[in-house]
N, C-alpha and C. Protein backbone atom coordinates (compact mmCIF):
# COMPACT_ATOMS: atom_id res chain seq x y z
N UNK A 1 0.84 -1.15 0.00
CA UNK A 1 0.00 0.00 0.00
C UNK A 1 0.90 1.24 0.00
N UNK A 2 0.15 2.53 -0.39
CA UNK A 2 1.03 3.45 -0.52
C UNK A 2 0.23 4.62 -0.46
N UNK A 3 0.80 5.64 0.04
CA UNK A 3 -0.19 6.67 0.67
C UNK A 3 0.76 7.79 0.33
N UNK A 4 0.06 8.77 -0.85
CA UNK A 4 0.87 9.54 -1.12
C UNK A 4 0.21 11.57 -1.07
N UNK A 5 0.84 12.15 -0.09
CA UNK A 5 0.39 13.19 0.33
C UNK A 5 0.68 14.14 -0.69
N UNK A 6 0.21 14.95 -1.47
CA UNK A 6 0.27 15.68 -2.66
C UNK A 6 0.51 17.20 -1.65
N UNK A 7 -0.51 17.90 -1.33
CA UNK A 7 -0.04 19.21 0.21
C UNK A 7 -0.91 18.97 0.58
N UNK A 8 0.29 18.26 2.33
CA UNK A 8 -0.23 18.32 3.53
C UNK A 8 -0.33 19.61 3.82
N UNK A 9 -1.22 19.62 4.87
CA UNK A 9 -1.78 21.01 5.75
C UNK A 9 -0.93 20.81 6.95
N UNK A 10 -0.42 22.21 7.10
CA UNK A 10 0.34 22.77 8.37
C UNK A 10 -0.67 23.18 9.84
N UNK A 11 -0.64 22.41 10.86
CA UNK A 11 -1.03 22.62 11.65
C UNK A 11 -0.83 23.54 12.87
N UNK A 12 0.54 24.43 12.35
CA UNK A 12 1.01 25.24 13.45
C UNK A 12 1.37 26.00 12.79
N UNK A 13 1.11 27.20 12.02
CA UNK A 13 1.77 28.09 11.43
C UNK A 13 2.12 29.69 12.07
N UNK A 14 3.32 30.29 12.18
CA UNK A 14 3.45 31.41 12.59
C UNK A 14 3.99 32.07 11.18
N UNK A 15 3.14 33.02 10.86
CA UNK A 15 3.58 33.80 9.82
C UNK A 15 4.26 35.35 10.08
N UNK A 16 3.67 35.64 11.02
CA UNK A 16 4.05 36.69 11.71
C UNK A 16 3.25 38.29 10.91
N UNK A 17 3.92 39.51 10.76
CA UNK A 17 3.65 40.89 9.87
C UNK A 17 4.63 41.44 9.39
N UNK A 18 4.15 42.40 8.67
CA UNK A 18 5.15 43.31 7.69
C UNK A 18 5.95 42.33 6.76
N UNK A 19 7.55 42.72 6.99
CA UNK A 19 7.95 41.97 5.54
C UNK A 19 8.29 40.75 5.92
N UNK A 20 8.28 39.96 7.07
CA UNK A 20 8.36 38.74 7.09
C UNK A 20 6.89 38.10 6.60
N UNK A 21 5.63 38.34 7.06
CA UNK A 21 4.87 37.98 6.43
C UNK A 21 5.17 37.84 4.84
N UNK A 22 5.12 38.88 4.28
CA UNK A 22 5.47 39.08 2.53
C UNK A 22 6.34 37.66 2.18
N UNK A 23 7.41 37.64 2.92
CA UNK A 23 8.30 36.38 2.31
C UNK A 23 8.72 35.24 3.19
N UNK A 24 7.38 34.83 4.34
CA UNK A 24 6.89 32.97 4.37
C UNK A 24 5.68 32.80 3.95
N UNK A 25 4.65 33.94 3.64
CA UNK A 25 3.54 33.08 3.55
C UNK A 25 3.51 32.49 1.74
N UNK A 26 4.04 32.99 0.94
CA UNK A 26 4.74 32.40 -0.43
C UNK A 26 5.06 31.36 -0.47
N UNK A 27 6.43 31.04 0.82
CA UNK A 27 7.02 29.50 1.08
C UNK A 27 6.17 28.88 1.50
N UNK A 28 5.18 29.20 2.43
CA UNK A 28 4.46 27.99 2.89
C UNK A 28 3.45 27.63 2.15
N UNK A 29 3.20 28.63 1.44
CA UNK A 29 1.82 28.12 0.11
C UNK A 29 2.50 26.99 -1.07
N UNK A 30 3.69 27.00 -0.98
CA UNK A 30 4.24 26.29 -1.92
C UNK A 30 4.30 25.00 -1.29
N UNK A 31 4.08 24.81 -0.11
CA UNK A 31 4.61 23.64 0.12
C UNK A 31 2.58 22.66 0.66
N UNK A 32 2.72 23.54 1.25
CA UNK A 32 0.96 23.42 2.27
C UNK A 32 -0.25 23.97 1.41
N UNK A 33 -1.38 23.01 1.32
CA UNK A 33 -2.65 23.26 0.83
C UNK A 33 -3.04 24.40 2.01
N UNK A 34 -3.44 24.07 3.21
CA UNK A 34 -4.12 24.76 4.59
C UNK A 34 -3.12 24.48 5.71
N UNK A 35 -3.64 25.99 6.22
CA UNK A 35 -2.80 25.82 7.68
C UNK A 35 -3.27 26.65 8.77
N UNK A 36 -3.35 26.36 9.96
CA UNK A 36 -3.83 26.79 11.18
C UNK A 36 -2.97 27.53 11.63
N UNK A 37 -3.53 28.82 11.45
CA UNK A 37 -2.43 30.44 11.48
C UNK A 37 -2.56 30.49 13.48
N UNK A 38 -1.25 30.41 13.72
CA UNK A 38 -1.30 31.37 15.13
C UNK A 38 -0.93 32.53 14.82
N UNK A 39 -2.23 32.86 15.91
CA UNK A 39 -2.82 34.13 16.59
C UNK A 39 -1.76 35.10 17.12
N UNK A 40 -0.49 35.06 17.73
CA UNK A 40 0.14 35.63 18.53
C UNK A 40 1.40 36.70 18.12
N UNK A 41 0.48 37.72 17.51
CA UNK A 41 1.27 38.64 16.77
C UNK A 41 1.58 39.82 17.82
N UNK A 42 1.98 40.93 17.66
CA UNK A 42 2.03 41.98 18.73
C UNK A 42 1.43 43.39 17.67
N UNK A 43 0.08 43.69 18.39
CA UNK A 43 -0.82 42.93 19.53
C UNK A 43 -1.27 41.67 18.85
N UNK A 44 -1.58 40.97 19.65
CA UNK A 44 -2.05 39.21 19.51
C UNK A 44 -3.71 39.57 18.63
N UNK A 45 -4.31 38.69 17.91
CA UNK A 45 -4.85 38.41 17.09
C UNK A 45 -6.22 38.13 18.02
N UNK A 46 -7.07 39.05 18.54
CA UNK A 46 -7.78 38.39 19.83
C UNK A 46 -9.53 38.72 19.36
N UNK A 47 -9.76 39.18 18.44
CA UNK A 47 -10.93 39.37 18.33
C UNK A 47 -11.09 38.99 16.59
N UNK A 48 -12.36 38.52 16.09
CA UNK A 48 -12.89 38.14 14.67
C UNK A 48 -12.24 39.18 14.06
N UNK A 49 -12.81 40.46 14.20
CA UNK A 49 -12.15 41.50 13.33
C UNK A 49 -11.06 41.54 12.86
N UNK A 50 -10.39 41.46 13.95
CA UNK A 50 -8.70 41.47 13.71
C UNK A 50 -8.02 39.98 12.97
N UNK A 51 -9.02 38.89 13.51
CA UNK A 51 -8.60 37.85 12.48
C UNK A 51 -8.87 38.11 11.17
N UNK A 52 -9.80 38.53 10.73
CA UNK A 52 -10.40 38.61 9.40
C UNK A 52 -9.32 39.67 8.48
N UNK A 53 -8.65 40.60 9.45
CA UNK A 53 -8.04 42.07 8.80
C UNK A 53 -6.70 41.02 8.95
N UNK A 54 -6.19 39.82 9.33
CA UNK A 54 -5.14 39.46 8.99
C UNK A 54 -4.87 38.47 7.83
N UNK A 55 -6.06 37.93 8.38
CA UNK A 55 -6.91 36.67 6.71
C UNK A 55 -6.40 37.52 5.71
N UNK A 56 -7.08 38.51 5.17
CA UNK A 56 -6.67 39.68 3.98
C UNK A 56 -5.49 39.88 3.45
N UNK A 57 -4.53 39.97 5.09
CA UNK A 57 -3.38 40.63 4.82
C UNK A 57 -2.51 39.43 4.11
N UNK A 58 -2.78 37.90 4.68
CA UNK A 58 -2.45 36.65 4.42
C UNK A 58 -2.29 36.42 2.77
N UNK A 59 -3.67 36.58 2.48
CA UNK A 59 -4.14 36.20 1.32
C UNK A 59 -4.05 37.29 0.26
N UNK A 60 -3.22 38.93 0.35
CA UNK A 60 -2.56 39.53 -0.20
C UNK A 60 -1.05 39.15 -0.98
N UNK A 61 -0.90 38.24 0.29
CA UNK A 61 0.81 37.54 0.10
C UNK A 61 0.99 36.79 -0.70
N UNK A 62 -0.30 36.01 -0.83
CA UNK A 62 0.12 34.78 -1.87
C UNK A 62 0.26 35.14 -2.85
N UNK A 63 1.22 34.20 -3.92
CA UNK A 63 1.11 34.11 -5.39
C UNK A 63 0.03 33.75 -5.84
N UNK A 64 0.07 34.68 -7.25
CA UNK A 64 -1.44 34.54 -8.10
C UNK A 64 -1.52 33.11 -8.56
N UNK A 65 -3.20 32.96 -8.21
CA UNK A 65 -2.84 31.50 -8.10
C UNK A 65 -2.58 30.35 -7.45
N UNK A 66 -2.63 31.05 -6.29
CA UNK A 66 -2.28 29.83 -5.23
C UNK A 66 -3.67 29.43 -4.41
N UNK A 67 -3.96 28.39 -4.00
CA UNK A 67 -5.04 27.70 -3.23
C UNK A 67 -4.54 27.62 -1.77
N UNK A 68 -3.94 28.69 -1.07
CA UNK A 68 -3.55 28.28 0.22
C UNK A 68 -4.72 28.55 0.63
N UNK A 69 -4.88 28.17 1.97
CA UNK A 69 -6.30 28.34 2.86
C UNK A 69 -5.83 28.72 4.59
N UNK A 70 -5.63 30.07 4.52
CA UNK A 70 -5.10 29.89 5.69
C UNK A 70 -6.43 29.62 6.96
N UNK A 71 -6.43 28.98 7.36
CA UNK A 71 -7.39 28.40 8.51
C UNK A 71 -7.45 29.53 10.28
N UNK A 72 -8.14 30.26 10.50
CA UNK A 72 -7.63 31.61 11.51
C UNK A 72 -7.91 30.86 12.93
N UNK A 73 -7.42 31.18 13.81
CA UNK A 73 -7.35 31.54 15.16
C UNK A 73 -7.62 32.44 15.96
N UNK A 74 -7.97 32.24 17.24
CA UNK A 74 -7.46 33.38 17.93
C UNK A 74 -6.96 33.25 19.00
N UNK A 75 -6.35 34.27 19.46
CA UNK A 75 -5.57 34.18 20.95
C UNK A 75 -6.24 34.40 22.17
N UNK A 76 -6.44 33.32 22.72
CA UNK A 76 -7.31 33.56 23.62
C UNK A 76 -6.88 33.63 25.51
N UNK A 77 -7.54 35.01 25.91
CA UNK A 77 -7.20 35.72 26.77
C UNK A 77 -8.28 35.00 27.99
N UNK A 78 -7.90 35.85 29.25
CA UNK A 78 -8.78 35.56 30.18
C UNK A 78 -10.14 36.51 29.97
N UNK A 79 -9.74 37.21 28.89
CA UNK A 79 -11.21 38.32 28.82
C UNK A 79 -12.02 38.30 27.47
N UNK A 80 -11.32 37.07 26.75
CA UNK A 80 -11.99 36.61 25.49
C UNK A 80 -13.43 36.29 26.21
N UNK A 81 -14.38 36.74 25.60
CA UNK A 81 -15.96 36.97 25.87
C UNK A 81 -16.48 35.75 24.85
N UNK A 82 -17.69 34.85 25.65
CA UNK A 82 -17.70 33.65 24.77
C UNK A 82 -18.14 34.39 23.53
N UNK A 83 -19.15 35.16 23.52
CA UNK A 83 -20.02 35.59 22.45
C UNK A 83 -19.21 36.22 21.39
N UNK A 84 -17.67 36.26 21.36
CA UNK A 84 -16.50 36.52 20.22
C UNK A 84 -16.08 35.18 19.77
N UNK A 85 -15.99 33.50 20.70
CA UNK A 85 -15.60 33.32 20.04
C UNK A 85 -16.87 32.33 19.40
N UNK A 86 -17.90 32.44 19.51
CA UNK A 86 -19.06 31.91 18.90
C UNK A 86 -19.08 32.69 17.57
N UNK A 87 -18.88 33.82 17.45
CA UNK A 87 -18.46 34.94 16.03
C UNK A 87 -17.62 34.89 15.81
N UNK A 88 -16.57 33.76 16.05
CA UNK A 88 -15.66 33.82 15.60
C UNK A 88 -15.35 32.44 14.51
N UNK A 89 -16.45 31.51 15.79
CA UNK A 89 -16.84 30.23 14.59
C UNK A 89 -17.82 30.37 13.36
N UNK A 90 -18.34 31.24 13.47
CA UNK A 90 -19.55 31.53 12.44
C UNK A 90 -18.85 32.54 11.56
């Protein structure tokens, strides 16, 4: 038998901002279909909004053409309010 992974999905991804963003999220689209973006930027990634305004910034980076999927997170605090992250699954 033989089991052959064409792109696996990254389950831990730190992409980070500014120009490091610009030049991994390229590399990792090349390699990874989807990946589960951590949250923990400065400031940390803690509300939908701010995930969504990084989704954008993500999916600015890629090459034309690419099917990455970055999958969002968030960082969750002692004051994350459930009713963010219920909007945050929806």
């Amino acid at each position: 038998m033989e089991l052959t992974i064409t792109q696996p999905d990254d389950w831990h991804l730190h992409l980070r901002d500014g120009d490091l963003l610009q030049a991994v999220v390229p590399h990792s689209a090349s390699h990874f279909r989807r990946a589960i973006v951590m949250p923990n930027l400065k400031p940390p990634v803690t509300s939908t909004a701010a995930a969504i305004t990084y989704r954008e910034s993500i999916m600015k980076a890629l090459p034309t053409g690419s099917s990455f999927d970055p999958l969002m997170t968030l960082y969750l605090t002692d004051k994350t309010h459930p009713d963010e992250i219920k909007l945050a699954m929806a």
